[in-house]
Protein backbone atom coordinates (compact mmCIF):
# COMPACT_ATOMS: atom_id res chain seq x y z
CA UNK A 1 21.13 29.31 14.92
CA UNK A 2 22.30 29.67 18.56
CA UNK A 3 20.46 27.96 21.42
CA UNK A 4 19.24 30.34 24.45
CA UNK A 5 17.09 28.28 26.26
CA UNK A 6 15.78 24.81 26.85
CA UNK A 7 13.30 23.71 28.84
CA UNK A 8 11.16 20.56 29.62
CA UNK A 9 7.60 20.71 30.94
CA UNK A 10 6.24 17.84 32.20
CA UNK A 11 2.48 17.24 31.27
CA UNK A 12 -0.74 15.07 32.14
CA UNK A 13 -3.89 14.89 30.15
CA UNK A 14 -6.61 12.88 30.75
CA UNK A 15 -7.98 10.70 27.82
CA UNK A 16 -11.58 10.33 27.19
CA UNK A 17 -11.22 6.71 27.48
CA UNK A 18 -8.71 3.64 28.94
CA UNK A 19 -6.88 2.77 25.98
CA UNK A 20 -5.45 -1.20 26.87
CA UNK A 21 -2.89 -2.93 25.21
CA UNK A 22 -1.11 -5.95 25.83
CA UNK A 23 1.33 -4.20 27.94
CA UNK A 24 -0.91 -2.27 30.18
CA UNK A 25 -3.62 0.17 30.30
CA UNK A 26 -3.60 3.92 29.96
CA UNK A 27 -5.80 6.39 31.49
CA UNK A 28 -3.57 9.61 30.79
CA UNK A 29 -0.90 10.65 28.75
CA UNK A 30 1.74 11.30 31.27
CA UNK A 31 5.11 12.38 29.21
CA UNK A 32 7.00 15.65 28.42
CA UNK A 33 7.19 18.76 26.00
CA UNK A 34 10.39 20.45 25.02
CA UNK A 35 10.85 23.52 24.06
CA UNK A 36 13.95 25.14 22.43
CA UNK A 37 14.70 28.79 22.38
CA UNK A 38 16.96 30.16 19.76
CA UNK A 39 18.21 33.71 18.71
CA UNK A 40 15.54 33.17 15.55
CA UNK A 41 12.12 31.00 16.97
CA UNK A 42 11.68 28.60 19.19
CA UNK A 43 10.48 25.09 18.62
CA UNK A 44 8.40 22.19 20.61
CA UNK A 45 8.22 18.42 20.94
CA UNK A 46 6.57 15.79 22.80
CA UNK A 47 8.36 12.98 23.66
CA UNK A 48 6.59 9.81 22.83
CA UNK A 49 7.21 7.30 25.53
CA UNK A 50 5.83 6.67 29.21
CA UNK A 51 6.58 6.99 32.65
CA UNK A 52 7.04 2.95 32.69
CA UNK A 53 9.50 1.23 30.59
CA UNK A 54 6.79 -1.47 29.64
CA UNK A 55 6.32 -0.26 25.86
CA UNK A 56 10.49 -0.30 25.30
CA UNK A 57 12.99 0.27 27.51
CA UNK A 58 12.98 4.44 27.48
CA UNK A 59 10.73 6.25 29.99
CA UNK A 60 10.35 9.47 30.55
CA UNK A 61 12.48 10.03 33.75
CA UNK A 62 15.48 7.93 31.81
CA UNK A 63 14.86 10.67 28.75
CA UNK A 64 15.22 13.76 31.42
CA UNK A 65 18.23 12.45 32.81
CA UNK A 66 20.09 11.60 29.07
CA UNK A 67 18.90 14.76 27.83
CA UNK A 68 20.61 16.89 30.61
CA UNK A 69 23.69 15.16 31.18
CA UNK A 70 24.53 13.80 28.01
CA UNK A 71 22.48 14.97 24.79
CA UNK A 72 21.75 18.93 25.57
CA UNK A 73 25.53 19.49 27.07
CA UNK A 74 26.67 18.03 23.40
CA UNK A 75 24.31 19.81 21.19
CA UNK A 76 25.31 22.84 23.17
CA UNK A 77 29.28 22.69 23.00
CA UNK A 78 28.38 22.73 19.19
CA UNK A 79 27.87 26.53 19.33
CA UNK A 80 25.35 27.66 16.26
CA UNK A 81 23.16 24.30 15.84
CA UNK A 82 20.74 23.24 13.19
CA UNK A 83 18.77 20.16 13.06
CA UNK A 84 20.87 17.59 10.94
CA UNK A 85 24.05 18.06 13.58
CA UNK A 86 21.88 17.30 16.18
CA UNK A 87 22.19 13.13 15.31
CA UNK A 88 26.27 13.35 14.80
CA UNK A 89 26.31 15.14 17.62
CA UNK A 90 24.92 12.54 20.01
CA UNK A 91 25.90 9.53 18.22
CA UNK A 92 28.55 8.36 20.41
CA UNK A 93 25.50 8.03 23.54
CA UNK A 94 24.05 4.65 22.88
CA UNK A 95 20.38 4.25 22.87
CA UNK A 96 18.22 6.59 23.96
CA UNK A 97 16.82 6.98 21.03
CA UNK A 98 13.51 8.92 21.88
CA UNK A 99 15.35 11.53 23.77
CA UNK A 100 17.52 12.42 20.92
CA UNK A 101 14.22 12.37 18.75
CA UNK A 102 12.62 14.94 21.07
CA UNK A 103 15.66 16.98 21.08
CA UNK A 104 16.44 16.60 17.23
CA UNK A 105 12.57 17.54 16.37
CA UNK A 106 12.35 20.51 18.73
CA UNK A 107 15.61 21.98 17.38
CA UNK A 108 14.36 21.29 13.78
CA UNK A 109 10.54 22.90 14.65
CA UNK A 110 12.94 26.20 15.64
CA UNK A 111 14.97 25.96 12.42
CA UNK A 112 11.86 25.65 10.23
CA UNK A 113 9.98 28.37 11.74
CA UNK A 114 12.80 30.72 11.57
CA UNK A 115 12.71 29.76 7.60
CA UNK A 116 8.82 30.13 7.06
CA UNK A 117 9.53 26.83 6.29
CA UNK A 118 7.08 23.90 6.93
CA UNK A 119 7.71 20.38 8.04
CA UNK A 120 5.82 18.98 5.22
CA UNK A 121 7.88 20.96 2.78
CA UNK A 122 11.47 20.12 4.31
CA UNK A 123 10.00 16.38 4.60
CA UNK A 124 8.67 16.06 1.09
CA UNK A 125 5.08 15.63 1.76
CA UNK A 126 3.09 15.21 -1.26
CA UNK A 127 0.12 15.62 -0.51
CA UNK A 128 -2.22 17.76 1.98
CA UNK A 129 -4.42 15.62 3.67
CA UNK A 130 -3.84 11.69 4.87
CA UNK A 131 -6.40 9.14 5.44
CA UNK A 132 -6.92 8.65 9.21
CA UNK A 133 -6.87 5.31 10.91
CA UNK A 134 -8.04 4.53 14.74
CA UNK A 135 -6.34 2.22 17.16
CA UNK A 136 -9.32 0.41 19.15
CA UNK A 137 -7.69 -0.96 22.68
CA UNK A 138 -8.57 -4.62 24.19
CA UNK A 139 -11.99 -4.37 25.65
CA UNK A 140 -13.72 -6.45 28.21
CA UNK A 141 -16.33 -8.10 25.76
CA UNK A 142 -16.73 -8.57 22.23
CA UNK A 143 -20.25 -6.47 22.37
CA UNK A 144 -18.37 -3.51 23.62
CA UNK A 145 -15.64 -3.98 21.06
CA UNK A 146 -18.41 -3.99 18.22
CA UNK A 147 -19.74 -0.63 19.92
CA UNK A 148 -16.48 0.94 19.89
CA UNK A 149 -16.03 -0.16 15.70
CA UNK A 150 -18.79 1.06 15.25
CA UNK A 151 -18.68 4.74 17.12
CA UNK A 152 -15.49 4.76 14.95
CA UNK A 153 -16.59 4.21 11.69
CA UNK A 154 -19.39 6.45 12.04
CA UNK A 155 -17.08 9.57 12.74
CA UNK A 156 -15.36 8.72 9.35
CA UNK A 157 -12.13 6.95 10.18
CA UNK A 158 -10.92 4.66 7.10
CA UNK A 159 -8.98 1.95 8.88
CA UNK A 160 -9.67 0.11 11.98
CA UNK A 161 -6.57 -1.09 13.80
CA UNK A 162 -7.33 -3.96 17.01
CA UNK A 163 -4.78 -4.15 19.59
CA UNK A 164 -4.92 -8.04 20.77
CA UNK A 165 -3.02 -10.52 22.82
CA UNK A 166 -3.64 -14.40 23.87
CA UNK A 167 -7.18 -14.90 24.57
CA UNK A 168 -8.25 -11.65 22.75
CA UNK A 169 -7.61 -12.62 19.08
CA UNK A 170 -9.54 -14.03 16.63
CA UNK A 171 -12.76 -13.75 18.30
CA UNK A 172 -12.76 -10.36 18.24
CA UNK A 173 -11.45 -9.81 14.80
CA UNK A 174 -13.93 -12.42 13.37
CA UNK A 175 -16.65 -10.36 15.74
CA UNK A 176 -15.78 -7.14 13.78
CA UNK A 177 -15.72 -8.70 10.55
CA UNK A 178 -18.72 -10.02 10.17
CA UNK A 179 -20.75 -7.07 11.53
CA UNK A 180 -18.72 -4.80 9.16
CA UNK A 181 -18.08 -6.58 6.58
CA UNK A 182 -14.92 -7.70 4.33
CA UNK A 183 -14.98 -3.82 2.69
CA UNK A 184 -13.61 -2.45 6.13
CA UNK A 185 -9.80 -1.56 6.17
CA UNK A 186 -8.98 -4.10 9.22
CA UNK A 187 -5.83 -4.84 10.82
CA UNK A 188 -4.37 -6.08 14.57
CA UNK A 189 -2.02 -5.50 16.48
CA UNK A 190 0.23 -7.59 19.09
CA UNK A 191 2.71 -5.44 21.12
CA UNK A 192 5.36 -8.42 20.68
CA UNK A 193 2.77 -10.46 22.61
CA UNK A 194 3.13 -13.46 20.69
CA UNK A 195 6.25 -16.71 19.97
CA UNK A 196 6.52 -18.68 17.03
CA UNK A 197 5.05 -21.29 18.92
CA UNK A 198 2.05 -19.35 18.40
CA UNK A 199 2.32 -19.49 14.23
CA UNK A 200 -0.54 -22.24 14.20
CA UNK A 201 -2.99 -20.13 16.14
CA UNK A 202 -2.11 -16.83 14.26
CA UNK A 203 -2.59 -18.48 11.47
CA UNK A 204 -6.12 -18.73 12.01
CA UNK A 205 -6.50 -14.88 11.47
CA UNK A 206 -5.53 -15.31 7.74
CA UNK A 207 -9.65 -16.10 7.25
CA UNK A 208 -9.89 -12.79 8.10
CA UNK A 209 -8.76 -10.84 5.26
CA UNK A 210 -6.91 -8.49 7.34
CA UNK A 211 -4.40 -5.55 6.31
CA UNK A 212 -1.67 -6.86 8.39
CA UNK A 213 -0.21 -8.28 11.76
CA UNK A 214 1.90 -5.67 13.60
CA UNK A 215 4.60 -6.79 15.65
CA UNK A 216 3.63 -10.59 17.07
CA UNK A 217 6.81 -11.44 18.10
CA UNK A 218 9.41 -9.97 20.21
CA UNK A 219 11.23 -6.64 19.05
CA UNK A 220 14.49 -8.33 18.91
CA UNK A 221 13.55 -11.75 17.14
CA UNK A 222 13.96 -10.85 13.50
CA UNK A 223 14.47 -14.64 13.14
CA UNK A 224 11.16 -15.75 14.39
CA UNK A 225 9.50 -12.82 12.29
CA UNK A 226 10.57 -14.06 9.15
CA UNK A 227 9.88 -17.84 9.99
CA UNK A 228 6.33 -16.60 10.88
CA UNK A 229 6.12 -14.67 7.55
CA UNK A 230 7.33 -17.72 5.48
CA UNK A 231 3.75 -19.50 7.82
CA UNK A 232 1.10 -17.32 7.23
CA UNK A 233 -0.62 -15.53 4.31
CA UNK A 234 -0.93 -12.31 6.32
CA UNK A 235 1.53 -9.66 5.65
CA UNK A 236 3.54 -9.11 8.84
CA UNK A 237 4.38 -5.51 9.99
CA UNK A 238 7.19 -4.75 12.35
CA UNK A 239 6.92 -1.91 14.45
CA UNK A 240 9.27 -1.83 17.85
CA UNK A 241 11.47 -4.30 15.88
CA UNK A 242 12.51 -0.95 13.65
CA UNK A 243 14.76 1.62 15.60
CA UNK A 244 16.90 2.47 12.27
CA UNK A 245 17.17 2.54 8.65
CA UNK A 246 19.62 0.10 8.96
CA UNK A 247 17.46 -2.36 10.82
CA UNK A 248 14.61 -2.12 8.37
CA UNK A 249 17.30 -2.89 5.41
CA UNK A 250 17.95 -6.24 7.80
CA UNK A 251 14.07 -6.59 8.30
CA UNK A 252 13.80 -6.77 4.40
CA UNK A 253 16.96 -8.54 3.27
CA UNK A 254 16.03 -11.60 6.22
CA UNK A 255 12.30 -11.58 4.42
CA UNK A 256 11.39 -10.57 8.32
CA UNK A 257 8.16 -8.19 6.90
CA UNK A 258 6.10 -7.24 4.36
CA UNK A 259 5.31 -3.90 5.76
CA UNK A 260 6.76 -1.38 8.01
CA UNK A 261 5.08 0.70 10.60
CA UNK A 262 7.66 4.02 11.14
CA UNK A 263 7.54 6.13 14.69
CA UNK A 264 10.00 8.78 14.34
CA UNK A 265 10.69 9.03 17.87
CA UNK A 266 11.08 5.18 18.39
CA UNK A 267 13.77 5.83 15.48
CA UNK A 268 15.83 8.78 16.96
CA UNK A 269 13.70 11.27 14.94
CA UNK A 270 11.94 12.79 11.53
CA UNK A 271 15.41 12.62 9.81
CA UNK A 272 16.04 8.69 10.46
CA UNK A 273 12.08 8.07 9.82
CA UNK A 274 12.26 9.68 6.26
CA UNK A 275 15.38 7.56 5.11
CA UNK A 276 13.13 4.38 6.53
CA UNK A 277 10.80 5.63 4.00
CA UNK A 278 13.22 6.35 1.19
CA UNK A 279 14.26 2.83 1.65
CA UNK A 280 10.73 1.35 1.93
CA UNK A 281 10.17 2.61 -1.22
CA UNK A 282 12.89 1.37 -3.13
CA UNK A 283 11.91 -1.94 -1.78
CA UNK A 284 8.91 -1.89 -2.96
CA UNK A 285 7.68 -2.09 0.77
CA UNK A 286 4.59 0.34 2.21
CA UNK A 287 4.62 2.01 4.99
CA UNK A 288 2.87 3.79 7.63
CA UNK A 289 2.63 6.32 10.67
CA UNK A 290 2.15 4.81 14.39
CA UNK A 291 0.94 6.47 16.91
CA UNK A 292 1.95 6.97 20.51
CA UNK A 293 -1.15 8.96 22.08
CA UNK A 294 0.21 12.05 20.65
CA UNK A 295 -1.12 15.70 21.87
CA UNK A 296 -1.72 18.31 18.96
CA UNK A 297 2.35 18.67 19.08
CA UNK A 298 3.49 15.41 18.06
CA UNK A 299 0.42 14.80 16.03
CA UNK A 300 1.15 17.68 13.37
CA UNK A 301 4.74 16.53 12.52
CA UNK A 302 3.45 12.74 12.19
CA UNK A 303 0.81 13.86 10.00
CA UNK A 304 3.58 15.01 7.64
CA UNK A 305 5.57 12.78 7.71
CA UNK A 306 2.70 10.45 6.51
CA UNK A 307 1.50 12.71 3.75
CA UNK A 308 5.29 11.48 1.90
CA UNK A 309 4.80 9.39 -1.53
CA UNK A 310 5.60 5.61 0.27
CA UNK A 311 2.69 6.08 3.26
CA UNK A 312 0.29 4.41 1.21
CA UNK A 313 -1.99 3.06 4.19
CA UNK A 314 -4.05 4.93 6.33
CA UNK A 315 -2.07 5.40 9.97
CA UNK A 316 -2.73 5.86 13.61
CA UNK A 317 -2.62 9.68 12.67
CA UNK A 318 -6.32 9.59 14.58
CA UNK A 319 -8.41 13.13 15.45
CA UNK A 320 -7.89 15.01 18.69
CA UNK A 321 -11.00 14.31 20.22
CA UNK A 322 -10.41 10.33 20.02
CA UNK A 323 -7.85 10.93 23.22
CA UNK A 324 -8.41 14.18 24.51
CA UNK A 325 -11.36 16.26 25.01
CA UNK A 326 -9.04 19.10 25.54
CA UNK A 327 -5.82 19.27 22.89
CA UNK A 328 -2.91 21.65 23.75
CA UNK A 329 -2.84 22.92 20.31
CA UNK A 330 -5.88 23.83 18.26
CA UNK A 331 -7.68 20.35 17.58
CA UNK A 332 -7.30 18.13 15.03
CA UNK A 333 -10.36 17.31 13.23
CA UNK A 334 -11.38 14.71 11.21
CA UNK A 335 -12.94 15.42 7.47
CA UNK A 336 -14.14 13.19 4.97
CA UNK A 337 -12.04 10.05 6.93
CA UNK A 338 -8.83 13.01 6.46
CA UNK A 339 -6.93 14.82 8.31
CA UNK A 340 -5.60 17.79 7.19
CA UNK A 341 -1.64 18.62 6.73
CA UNK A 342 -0.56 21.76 8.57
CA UNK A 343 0.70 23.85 6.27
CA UNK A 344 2.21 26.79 8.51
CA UNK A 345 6.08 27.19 9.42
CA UNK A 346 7.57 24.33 11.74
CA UNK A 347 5.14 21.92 13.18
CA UNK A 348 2.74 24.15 11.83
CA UNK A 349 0.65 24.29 15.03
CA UNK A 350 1.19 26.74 18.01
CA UNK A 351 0.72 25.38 22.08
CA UNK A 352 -2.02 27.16 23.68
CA UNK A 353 -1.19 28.62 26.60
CA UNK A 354 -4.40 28.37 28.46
CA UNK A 355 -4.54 24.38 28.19
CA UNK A 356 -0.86 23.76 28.63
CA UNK A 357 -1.31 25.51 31.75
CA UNK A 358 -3.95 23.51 32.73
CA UNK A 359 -2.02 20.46 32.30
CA UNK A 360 1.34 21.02 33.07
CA UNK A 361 2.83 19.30 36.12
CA UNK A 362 5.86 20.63 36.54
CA UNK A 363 8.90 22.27 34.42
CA UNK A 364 12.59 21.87 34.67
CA UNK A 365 15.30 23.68 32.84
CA UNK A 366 17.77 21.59 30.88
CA UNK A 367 19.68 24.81 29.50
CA UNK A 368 21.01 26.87 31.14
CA UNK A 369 21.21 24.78 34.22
């Protein structure tokens, strides 16, 4: 497969709602598409990060710059390309691991399409729909929290995730538990905005009966994770501690989780994030799908990804309409707590050209120069 064209279009949607973490608050999704033109089909991706490096250390402006003077000039001296040279390719750049992602998954979207092939299929997906779960940002007061839950659970979802951080904790999660009740699918998440200083207070969330704890500590503090682990009864989660298959074998062998959340972009792409879940699964260790805002593009190939035998609990794989009231592929819509698989070559999803015009900001090519 020879490369023609590539080209990055920058893009900003508006979401229905702030979304608040502990590392800021979002009112768009500001970030980038790719697409890649080849001799055979061409193929899209959204990059997942921001236009701040407050989430991890990539932003989007860093990502333009790697990917056209390092990554696309090295993918391109390769002559015919397909998807699995793209990560020897690059290797030798250090980092930048959600530019190679976007790069990697746009080039494999082309290669699949010109195939017939879908994701799901070259993935391993086993099944065609996966249970949706909803990430609820930090609100201003519990009784808005409870009104959120609730909206939530009333459109179907299966699994209510709470994003918290010191001072918005276990209020809030014993707030939602007792006007739900301990049959809800409940777990929180941190943002690494805890220290193990912290254990004794965490602790307090084991009452709670909750799925999980994703990410307390600091990305880089393996250490701390599995001290924390060894303190409470809670299984802990790492999420921006994973960037590879070979820090999740660490994760495990230090006793550092119980349960991993896998991004493919946070882990240089859809090729590294399936060999996290190979390994996951011979551990004995589930997984599950994050979410990063995603637009119709990113959400199809994360939906099957999770839809592979070891994604046994419900992920951030939420429906269109909880960010956007206007996708830039055809929506994704919840059904029966589900969402449905696509099922059609590549991605499995086409950009509508009629909304991505409506939100694009600017485009730049990246080859040829």
């Amino acid at each position: 497969m020879k490369i023609e064209r590539i080209e990055l279009l920058h893009v900003r949607l508006p979401l229905v709602g702030r979304f608040r973490t502990s590392f800021g608050t979002a009112t768009d999704r500001d970030t980038f598409l790719l697409r890649v033109v080849t001799d055979a089909a061409e193929g899209w991706a959204e990059f997942a990060g921001d236009p701040d490096p407050l989430y991890c250390s990539e932003f989007a402006a860093s990502a333009h710059l790697a990917l056209r003077d390092h990554l696309v000039p090295r993918v391109m001296a390769l002559g015919e390309v397909t998807a699995a040279m793209v990560g020897q390719a690059v290797e030798e750049i250090k980092g930048h691991r959600l530019a190679k992602a976007v790069l990697e998954t746009a080039i494999l979207d082309a290669e699949l399409r010109s195939y017939g092939m879908s994701f799901a299929t070259y993935l391993g997906s086993v099944r065609a729909r996966v249970p949706a779960g909803v990430s609820v940002g930090i609100m201003d007061s519990i009784p808005e929290l409870l009104d959120a839950v609730a909206g939530y659970l009333g459109e179907g979802y299966l699994r209510i995730k709470l994003k918290i951080e010191p001072g918005w904790d276990v209020e809030p999660v014993r707030a939602v538990r007792t006007e739900f009740g301990d049959d809800l699918q409940l777990q929180v998440d941190a943002n690494t905005a805890y220290s193990l200083t912290d254990a004794e207070h965490l602790r307090r969330l084991d009452d709670h009966g909750l799925l999980l704890i994703e990410q307390p500590l600091a990305e880089d503090d393996l250490r701390g994770h599995a001290a924390l682990s060894a303190l409470v009864r809670t299984p802990i989660c790492l999420d921006e501690s994973i960037t590879s298959a070979r820090d999740a074998a660490t994760a495990l062998a230090l006793g550092a989780c119980r349960v991993i959340n896998v991004k493919p972009a946070r882990v240089g792409g859809y090729l590294e994030a399936r060999r996290i879940h190979d390994l996951a699964a011979a551990s004995g260790v589930p997984v599950w799908c994050g979410g990063m805002l995603e637009t119709g593009v990113g959400r199809a190939a994360n939906l099957a990804l999770a839809a592979l035998p070891g994604f046994v609990l419900p992920g951030d794989t939420s429906a269109s309409s909880r960010y956007y009231a206007e996708d830039i592929t055809e929506p994704f819509v919840l059904d029966g707590g589900h969402l449905n698989v696509p099922d059609g070559p590549g991605i499995g999803v086409d950009v509508l050209p009629g909304p991505l015009g409506r939100v694009t900001v600017a485009r730049h090519d990246l080859y040829p120069l």
